[in-house]
N, C-alpha and C. Protein backbone atom coordinates (compact mmCIF):
# COMPACT_ATOMS: atom_id res chain seq x y z
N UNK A 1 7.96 -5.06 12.99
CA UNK A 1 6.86 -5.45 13.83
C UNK A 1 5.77 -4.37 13.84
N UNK A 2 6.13 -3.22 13.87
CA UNK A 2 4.92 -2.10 13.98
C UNK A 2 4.75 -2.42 12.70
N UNK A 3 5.25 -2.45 11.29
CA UNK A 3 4.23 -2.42 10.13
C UNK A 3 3.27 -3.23 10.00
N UNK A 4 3.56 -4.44 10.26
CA UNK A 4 2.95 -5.67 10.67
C UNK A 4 1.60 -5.42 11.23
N UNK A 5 1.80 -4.54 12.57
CA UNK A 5 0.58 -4.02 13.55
C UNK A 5 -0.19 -3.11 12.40
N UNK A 6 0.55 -1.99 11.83
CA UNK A 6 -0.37 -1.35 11.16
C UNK A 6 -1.14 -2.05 10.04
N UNK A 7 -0.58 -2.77 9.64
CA UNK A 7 -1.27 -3.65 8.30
C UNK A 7 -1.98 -4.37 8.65
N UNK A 8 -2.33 -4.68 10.00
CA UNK A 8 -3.19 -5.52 10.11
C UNK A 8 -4.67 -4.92 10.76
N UNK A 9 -4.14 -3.95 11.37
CA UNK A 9 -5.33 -2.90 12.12
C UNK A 9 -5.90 -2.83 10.41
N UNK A 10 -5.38 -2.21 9.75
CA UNK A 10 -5.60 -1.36 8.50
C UNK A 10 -6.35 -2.80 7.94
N UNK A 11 -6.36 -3.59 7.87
CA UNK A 11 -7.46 -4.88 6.47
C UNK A 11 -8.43 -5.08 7.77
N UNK A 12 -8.24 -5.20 9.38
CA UNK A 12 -9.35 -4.98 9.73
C UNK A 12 -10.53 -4.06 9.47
N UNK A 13 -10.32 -2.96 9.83
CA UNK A 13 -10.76 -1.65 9.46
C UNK A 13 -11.66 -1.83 7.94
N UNK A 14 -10.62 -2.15 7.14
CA UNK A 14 -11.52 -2.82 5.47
C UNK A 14 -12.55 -3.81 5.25
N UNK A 15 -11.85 -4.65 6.70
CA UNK A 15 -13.17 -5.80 6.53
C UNK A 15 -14.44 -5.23 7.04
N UNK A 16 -14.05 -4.36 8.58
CA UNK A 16 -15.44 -3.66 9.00
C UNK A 16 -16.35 -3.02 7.91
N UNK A 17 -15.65 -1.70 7.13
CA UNK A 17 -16.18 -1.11 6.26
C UNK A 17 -17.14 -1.87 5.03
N UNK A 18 -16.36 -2.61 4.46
CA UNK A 18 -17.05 -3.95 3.71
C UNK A 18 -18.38 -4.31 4.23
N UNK A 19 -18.14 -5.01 5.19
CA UNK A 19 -19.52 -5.62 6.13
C UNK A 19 -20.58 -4.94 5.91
N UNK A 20 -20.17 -3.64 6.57
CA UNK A 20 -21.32 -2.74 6.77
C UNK A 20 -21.87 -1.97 5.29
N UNK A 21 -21.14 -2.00 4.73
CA UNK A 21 -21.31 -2.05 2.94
C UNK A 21 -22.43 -2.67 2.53
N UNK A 22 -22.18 -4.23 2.67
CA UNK A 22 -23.09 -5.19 2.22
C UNK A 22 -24.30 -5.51 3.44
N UNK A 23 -23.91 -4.89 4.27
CA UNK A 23 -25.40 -5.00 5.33
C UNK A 23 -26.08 -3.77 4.87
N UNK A 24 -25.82 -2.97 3.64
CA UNK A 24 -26.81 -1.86 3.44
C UNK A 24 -26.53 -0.29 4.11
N UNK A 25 -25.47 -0.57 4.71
CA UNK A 25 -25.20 0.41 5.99
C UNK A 25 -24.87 1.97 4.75
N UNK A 26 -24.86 3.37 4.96
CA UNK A 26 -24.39 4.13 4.13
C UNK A 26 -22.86 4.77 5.04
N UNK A 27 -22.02 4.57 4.67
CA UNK A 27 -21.04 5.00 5.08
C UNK A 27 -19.95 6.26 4.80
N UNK A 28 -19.30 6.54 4.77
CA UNK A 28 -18.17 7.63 4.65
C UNK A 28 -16.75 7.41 5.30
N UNK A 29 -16.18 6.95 4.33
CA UNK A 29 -14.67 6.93 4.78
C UNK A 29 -13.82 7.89 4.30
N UNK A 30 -13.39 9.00 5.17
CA UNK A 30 -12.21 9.61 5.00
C UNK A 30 -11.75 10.03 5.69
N UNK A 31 -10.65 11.10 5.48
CA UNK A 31 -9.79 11.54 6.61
C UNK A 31 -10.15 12.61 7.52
N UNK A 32 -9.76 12.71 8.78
CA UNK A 32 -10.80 13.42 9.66
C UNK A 32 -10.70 15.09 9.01
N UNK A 33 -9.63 15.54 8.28
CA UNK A 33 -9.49 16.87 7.88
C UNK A 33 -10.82 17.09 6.80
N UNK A 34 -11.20 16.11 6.18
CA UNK A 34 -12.02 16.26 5.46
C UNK A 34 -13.79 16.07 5.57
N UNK A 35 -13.39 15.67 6.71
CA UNK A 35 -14.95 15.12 6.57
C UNK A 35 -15.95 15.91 6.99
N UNK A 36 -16.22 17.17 7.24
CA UNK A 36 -16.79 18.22 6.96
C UNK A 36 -17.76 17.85 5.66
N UNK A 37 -16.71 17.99 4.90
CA UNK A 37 -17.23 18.47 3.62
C UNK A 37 -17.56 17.04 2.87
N UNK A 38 -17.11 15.93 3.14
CA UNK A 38 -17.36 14.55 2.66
C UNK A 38 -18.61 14.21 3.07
N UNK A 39 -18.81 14.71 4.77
CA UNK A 39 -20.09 14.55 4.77
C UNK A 39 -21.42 15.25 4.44
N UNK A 40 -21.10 16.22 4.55
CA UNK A 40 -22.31 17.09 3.10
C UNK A 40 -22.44 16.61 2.31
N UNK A 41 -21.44 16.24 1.76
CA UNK A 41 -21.46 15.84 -0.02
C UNK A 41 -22.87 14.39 0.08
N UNK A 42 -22.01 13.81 1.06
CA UNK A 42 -22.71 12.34 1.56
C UNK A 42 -24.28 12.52 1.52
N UNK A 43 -24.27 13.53 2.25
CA UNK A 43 -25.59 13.84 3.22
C UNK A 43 -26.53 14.41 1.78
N UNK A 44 -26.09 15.00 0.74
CA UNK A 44 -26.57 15.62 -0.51
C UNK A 44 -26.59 14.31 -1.58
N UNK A 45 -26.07 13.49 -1.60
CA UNK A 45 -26.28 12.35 -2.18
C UNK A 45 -27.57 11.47 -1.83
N UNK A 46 -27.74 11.19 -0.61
CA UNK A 46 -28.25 10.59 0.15
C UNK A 46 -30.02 10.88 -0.08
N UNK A 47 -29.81 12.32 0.04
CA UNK A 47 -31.61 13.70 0.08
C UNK A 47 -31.88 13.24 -1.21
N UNK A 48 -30.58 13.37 -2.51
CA UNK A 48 -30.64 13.34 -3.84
C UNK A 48 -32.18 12.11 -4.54
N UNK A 49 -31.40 11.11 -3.90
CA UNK A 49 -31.53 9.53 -3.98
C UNK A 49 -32.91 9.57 -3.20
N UNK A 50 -33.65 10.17 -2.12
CA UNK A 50 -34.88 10.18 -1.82
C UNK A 50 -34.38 9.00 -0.95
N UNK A 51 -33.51 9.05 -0.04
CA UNK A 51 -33.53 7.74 1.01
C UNK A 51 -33.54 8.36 2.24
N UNK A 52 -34.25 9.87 2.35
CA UNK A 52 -34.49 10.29 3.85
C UNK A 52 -35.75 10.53 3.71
């Protein structure tokens, strides 16, 4: 029963991400240990591309 719960939180979560994907949204998914540095990277992609 809990995997169940987790598997289903978890394709929610995918559908959100998706959505906001195709609504244009710029996102960052990862793990909270990382995202420091995921989001720099993000944030340097982003300047790169001339979309600020």
């Amino acid at each position: 029963m809990r995997e169940a719960a987790f598997v289903k939180q978890n394709k929610e979560k995918w559908i959100a991400f998706e959505k906001a994907i195709t609504m244009g949204s710029q996102t960052i998914l990862t793990k909270p240990e990382n995202l420091t540095v995921n989001t720099i990277n993000k944030y340097l992609e982003l300047k790169a591309r001339g979309l600020f």
